[in-house]
PDB file of N, CA and C in Angstrom:
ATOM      1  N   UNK A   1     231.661 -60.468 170.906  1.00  0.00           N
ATOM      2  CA  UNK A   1     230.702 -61.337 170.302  1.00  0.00           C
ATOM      3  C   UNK A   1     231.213 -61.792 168.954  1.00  0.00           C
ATOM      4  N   UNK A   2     231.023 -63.266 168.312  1.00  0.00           N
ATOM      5  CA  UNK A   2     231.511 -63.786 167.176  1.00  0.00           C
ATOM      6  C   UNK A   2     230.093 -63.247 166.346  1.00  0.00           C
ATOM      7  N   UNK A   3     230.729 -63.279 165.298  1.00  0.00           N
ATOM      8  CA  UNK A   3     229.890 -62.599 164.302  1.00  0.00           C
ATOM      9  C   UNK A   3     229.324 -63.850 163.514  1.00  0.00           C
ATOM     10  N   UNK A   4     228.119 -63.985 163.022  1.00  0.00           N
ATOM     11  CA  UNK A   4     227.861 -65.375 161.946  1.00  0.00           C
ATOM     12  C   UNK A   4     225.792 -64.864 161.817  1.00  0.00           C
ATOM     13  N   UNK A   5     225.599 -65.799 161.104  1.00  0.00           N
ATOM     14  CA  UNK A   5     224.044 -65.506 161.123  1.00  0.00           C
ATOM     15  C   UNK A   5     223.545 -65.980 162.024  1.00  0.00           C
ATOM     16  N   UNK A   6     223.476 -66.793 162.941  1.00  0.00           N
ATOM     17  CA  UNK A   6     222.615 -67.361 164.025  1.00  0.00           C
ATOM     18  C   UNK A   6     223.251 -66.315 165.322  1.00  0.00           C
ATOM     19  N   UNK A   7     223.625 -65.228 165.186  1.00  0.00           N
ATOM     20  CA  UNK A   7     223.898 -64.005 165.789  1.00  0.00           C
ATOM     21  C   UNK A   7     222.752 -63.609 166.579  1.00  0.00           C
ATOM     22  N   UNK A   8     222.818 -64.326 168.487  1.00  0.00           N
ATOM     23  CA  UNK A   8     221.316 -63.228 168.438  1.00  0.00           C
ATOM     24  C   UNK A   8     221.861 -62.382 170.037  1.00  0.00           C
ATOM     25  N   UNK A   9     221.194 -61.520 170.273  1.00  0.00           N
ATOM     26  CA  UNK A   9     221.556 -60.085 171.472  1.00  0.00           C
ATOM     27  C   UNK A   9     220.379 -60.317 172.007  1.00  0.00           C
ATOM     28  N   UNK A  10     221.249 -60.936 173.559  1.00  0.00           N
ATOM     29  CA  UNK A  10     219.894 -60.727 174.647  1.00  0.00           C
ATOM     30  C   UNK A  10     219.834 -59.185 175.601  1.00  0.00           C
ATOM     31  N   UNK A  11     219.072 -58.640 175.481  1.00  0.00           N
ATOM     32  CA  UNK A  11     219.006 -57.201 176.081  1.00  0.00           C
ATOM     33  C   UNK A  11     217.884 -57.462 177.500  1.00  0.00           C
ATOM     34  N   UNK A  12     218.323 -56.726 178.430  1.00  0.00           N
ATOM     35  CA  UNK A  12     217.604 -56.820 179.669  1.00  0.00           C
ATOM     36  C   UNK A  12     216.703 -55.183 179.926  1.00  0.00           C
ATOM     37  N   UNK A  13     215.673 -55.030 179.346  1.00  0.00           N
ATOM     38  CA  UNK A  13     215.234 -53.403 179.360  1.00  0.00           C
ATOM     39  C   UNK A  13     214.986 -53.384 180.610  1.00  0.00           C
ATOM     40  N   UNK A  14     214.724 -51.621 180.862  1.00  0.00           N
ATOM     41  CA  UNK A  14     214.596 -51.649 182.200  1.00  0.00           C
ATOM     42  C   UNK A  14     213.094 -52.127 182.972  1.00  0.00           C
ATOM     43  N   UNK A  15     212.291 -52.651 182.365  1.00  0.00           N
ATOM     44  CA  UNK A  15     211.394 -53.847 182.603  1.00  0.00           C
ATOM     45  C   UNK A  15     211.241 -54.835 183.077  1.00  0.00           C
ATOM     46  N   UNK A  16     212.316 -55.662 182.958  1.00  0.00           N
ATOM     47  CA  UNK A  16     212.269 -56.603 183.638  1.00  0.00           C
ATOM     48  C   UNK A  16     212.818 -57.845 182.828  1.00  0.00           C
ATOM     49  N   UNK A  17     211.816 -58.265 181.794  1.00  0.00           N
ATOM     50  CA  UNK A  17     211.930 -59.264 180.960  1.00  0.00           C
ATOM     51  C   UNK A  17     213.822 -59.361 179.911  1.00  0.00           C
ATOM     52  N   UNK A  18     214.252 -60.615 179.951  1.00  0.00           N
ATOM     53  CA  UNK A  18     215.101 -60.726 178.745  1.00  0.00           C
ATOM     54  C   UNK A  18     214.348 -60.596 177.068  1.00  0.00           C
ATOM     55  N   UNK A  19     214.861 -59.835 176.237  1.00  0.00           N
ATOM     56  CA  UNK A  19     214.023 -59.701 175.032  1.00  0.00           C
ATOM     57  C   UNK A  19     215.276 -60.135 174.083  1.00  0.00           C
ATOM     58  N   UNK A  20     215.307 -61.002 173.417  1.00  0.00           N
ATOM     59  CA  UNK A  20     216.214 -61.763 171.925  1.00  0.00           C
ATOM     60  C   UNK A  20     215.824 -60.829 170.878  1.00  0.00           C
ATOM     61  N   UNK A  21     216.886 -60.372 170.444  1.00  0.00           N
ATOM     62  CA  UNK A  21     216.790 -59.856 168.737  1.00  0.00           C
ATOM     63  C   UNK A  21     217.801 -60.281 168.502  1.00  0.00           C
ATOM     64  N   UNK A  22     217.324 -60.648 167.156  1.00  0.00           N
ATOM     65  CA  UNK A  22     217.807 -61.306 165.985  1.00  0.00           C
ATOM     66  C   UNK A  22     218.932 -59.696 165.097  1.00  0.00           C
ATOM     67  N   UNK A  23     219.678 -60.143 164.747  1.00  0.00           N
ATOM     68  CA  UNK A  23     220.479 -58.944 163.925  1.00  0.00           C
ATOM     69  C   UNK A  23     219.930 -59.571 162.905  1.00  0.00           C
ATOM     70  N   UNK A  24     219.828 -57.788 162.284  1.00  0.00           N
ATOM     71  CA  UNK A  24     219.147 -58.185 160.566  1.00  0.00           C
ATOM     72  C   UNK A  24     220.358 -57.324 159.674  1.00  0.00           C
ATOM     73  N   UNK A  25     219.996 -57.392 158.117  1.00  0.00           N
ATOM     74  CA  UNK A  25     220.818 -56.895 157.243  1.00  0.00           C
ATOM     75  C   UNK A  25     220.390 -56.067 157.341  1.00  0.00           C
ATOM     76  N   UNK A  26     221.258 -54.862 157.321  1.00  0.00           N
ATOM     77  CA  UNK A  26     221.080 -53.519 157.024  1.00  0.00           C
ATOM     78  C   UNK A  26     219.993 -53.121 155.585  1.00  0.00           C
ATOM     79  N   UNK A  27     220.238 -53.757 154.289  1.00  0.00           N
ATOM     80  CA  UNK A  27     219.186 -53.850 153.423  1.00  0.00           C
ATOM     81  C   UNK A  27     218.243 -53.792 154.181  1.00  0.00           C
ATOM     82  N   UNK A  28     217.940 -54.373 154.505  1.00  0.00           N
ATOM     83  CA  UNK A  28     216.120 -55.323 154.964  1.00  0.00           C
ATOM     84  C   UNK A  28     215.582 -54.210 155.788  1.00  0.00           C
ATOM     85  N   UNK A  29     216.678 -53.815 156.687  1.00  0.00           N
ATOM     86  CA  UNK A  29     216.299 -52.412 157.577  1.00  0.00           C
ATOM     87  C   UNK A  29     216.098 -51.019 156.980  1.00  0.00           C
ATOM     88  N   UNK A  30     216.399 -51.079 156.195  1.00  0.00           N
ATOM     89  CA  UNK A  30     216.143 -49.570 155.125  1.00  0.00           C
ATOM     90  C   UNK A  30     214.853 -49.798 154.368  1.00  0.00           C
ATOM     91  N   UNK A  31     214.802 -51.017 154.214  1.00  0.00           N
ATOM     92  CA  UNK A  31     213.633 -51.588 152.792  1.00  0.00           C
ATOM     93  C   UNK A  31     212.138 -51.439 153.550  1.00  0.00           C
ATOM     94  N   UNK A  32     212.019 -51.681 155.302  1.00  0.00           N
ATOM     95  CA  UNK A  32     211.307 -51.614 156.212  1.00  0.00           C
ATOM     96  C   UNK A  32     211.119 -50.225 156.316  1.00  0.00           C
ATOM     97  N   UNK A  33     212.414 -49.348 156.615  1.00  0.00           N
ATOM     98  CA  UNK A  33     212.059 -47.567 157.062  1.00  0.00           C
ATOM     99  C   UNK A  33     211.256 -47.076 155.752  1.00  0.00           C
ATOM    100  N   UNK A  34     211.673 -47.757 153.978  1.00  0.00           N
ATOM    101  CA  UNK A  34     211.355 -46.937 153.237  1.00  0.00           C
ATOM    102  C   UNK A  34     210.256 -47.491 153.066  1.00  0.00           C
ATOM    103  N   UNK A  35     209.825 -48.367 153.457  1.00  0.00           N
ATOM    104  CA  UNK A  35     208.340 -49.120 153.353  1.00  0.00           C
ATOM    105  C   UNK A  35     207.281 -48.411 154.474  1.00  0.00           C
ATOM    106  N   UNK A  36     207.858 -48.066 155.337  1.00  0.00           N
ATOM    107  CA  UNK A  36     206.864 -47.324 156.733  1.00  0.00           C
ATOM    108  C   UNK A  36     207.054 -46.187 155.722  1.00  0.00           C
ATOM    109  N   UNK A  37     207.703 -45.336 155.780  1.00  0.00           N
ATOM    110  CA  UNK A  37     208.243 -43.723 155.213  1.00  0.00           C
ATOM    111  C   UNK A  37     206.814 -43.826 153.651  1.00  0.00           C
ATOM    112  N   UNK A  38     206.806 -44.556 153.132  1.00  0.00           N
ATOM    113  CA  UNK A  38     205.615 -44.611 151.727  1.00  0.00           C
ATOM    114  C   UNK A  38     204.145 -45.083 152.768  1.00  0.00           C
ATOM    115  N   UNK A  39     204.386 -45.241 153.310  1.00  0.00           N
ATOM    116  CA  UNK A  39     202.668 -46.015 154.247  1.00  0.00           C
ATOM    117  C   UNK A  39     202.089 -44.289 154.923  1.00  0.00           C
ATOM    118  N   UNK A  40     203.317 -43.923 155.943  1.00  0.00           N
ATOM    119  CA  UNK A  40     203.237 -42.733 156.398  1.00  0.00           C
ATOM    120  C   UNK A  40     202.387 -41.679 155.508  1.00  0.00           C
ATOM    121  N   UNK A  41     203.041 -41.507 154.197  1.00  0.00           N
ATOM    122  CA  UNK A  41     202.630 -40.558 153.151  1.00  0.00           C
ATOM    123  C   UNK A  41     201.662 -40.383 152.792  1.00  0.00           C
ATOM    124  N   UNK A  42     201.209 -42.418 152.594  1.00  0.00           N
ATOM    125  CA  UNK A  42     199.908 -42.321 151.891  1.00  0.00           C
ATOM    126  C   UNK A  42     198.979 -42.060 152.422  1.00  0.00           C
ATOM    127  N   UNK A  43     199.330 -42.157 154.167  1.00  0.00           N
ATOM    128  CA  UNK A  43     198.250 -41.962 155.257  1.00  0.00           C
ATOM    129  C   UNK A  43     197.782 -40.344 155.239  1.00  0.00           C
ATOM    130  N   UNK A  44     198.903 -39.982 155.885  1.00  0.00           N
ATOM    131  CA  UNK A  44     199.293 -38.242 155.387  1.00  0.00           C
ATOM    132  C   UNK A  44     198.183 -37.634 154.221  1.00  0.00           C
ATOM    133  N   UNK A  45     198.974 -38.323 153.067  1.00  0.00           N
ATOM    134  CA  UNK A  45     197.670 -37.802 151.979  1.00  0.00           C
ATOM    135  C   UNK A  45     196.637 -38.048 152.150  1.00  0.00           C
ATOM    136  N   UNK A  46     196.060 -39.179 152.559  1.00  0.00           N
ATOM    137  CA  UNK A  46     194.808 -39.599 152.671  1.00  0.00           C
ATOM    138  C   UNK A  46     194.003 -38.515 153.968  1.00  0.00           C
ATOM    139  N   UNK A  47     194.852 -38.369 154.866  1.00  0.00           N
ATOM    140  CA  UNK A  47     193.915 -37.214 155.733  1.00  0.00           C
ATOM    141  C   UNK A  47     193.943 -35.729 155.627  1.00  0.00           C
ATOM    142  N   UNK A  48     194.816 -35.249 154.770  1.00  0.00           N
ATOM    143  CA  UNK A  48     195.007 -34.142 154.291  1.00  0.00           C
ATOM    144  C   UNK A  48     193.152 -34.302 153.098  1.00  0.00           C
ATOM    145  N   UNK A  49     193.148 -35.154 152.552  1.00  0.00           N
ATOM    146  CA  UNK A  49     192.319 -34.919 151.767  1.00  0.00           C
ATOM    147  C   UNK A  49     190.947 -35.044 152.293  1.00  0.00           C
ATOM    148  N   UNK A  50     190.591 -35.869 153.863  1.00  0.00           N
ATOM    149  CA  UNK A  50     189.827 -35.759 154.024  1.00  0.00           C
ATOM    150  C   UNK A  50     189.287 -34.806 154.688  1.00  0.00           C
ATOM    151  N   UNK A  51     190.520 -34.089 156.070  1.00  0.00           N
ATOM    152  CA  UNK A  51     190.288 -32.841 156.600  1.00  0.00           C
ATOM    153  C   UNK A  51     189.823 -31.580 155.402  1.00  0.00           C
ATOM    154  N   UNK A  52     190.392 -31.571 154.174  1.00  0.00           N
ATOM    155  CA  UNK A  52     190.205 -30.442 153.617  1.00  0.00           C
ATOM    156  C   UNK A  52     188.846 -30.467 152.855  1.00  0.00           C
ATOM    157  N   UNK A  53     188.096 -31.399 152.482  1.00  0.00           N
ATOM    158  CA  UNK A  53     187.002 -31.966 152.086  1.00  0.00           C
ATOM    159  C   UNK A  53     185.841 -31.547 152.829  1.00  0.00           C
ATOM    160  N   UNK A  54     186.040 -32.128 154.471  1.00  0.00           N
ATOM    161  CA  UNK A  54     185.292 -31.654 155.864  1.00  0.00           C
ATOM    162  C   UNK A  54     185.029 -30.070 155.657  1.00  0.00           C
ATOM    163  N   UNK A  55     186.693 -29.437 155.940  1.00  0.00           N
ATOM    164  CA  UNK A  55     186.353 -28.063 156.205  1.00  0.00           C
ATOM    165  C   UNK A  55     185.489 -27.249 154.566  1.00  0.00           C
ATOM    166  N   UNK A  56     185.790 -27.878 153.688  1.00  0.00           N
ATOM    167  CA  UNK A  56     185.411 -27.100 152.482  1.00  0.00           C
ATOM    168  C   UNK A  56     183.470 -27.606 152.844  1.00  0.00           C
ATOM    169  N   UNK A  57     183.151 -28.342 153.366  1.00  0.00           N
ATOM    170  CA  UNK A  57     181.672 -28.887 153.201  1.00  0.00           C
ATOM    171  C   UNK A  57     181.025 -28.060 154.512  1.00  0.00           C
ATOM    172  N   UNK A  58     181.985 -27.746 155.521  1.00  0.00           N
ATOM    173  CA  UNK A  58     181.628 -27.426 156.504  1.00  0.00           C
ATOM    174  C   UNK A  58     181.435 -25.652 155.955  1.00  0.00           C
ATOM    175  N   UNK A  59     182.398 -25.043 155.712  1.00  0.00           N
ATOM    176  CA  UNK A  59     182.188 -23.984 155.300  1.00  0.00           C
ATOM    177  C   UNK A  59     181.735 -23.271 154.145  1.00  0.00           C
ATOM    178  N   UNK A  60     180.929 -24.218 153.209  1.00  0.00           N
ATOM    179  CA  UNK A  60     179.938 -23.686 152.068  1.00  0.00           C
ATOM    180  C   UNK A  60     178.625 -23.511 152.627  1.00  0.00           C
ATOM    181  N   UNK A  61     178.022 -22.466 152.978  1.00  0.00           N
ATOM    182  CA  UNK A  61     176.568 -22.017 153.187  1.00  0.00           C
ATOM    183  C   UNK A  61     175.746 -22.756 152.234  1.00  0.00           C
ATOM    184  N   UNK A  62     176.072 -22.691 151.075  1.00  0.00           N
ATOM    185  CA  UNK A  62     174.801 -23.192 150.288  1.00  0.00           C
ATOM    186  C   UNK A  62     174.944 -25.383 150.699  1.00  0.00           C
ATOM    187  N   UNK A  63     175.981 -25.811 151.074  1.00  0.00           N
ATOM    188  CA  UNK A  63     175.944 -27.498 151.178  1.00  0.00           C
ATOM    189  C   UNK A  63     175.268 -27.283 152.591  1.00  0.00           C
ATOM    190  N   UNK A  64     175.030 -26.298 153.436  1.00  0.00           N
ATOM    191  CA  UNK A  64     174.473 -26.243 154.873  1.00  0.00           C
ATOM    192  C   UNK A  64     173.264 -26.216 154.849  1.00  0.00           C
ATOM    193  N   UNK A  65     172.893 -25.321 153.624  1.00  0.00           N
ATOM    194  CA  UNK A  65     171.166 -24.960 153.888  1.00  0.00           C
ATOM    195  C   UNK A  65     170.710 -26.207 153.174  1.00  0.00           C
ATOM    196  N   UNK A  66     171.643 -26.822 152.098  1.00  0.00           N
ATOM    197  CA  UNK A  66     171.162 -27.907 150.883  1.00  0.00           C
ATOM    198  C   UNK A  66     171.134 -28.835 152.524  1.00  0.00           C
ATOM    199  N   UNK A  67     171.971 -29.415 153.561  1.00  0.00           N
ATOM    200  CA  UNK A  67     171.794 -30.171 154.260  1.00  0.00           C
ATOM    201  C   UNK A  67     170.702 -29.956 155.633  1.00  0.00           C
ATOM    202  N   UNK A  68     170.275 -28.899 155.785  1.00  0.00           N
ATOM    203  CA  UNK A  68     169.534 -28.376 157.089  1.00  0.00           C
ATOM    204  C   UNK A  68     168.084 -27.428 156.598  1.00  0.00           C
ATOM    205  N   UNK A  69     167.310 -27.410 155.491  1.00  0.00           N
ATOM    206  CA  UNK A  69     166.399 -26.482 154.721  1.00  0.00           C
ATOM    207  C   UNK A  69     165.433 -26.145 155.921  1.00  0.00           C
ATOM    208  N   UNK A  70     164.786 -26.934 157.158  1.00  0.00           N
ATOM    209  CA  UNK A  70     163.951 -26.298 157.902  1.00  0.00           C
ATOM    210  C   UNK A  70     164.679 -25.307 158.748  1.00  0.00           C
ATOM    211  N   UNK A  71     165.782 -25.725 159.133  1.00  0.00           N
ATOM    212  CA  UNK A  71     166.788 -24.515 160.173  1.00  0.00           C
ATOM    213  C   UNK A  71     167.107 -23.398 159.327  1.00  0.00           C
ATOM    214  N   UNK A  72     167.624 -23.156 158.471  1.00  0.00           N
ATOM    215  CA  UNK A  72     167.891 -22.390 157.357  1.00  0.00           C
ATOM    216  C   UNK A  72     166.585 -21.181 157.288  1.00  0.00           C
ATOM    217  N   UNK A  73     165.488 -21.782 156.973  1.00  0.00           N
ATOM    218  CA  UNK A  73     164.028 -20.983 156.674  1.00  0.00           C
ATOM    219  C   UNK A  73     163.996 -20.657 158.004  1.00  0.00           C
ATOM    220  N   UNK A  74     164.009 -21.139 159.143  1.00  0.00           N
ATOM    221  CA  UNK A  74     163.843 -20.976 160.715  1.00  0.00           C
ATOM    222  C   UNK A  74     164.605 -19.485 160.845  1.00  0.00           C
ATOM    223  N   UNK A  75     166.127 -19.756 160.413  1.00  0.00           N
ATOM    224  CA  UNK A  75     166.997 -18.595 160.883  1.00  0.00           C
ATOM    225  C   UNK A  75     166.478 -17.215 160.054  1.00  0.00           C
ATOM    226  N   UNK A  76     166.463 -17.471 158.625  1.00  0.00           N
ATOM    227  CA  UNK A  76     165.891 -16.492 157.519  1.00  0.00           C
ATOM    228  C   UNK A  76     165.029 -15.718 158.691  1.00  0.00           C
ATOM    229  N   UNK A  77     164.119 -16.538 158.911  1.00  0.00           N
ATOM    230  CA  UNK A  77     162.446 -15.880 159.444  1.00  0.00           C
ATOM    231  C   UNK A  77     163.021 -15.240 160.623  1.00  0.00           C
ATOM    232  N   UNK A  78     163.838 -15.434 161.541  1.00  0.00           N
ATOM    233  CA  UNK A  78     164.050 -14.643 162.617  1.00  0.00           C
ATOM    234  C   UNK A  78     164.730 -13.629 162.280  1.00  0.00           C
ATOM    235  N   UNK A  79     165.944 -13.429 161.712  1.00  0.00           N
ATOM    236  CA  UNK A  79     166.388 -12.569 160.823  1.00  0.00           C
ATOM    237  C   UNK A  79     165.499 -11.130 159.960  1.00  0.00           C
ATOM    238  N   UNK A  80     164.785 -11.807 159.780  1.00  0.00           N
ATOM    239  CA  UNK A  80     163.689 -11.247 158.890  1.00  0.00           C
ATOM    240  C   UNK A  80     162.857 -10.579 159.879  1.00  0.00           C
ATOM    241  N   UNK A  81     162.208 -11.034 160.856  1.00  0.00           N
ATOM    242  CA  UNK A  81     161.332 -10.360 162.000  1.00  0.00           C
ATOM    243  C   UNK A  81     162.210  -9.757 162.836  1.00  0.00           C
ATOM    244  N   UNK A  82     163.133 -10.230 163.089  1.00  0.00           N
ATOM    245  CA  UNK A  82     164.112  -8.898 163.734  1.00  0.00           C
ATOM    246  C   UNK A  82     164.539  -7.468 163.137  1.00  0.00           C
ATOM    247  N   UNK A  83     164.777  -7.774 161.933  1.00  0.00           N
ATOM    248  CA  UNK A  83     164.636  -6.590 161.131  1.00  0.00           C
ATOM    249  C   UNK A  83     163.579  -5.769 160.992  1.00  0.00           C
ATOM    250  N   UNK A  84     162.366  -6.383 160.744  1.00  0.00           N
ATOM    251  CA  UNK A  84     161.138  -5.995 160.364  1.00  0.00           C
ATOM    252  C   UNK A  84     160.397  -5.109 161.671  1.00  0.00           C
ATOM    253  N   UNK A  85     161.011  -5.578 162.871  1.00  0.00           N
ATOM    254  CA  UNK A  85     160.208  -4.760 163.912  1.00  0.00           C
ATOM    255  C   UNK A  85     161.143  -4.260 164.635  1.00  0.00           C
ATOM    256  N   UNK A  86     162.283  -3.870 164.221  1.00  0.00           N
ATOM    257  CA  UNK A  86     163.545  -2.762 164.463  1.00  0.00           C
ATOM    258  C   UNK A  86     162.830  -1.441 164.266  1.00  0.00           C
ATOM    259  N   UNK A  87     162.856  -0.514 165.276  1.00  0.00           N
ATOM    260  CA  UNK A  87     162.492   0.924 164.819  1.00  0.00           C
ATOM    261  C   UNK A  87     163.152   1.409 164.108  1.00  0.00           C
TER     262      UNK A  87
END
């Protein structure tokens, strides 16, 4: 193959279709990985912070009873009468 910019590679996948790519600069292709590679991260961080948020809300008793006060008094009271009429 001659080399020049109007350089393009027809590939036949095992699909079926002919698919054209264009050759790019190697720059442009790194500038893309390090551009996904910072998106990745921020995603990453972003669900790291929300999973740990979840489990910290999920597992404070007092944000459970602050969110559920009739179930809470419900459980107390059974708790409480189970004890209470334990021999």
């Amino acid at each position: 193959m001659a080399q020049g910019d109007s350089q393009q590679l027809a590939t036949r996948p095992s699909g079926g279709d002919v698919v054209t790519v264009e050759p790019r600069d190697t720059d442009e292709i790194r500038r893309e990985i390090e551009a996904s590679r910072r998106q990745i991260a921020q995603s990453l961080g972003q669900l790291r912070s929300e999973v740990s948020s979840t489990v910290e809300r999920a597992l404070d008793w007092r944000q459970w009873v602050h969110d559920h006060p009739t179930t809470a008094v419900g459980i107390a009271f059974g708790v409480g009468l189970y004890f209470g009429l334990r021999p």
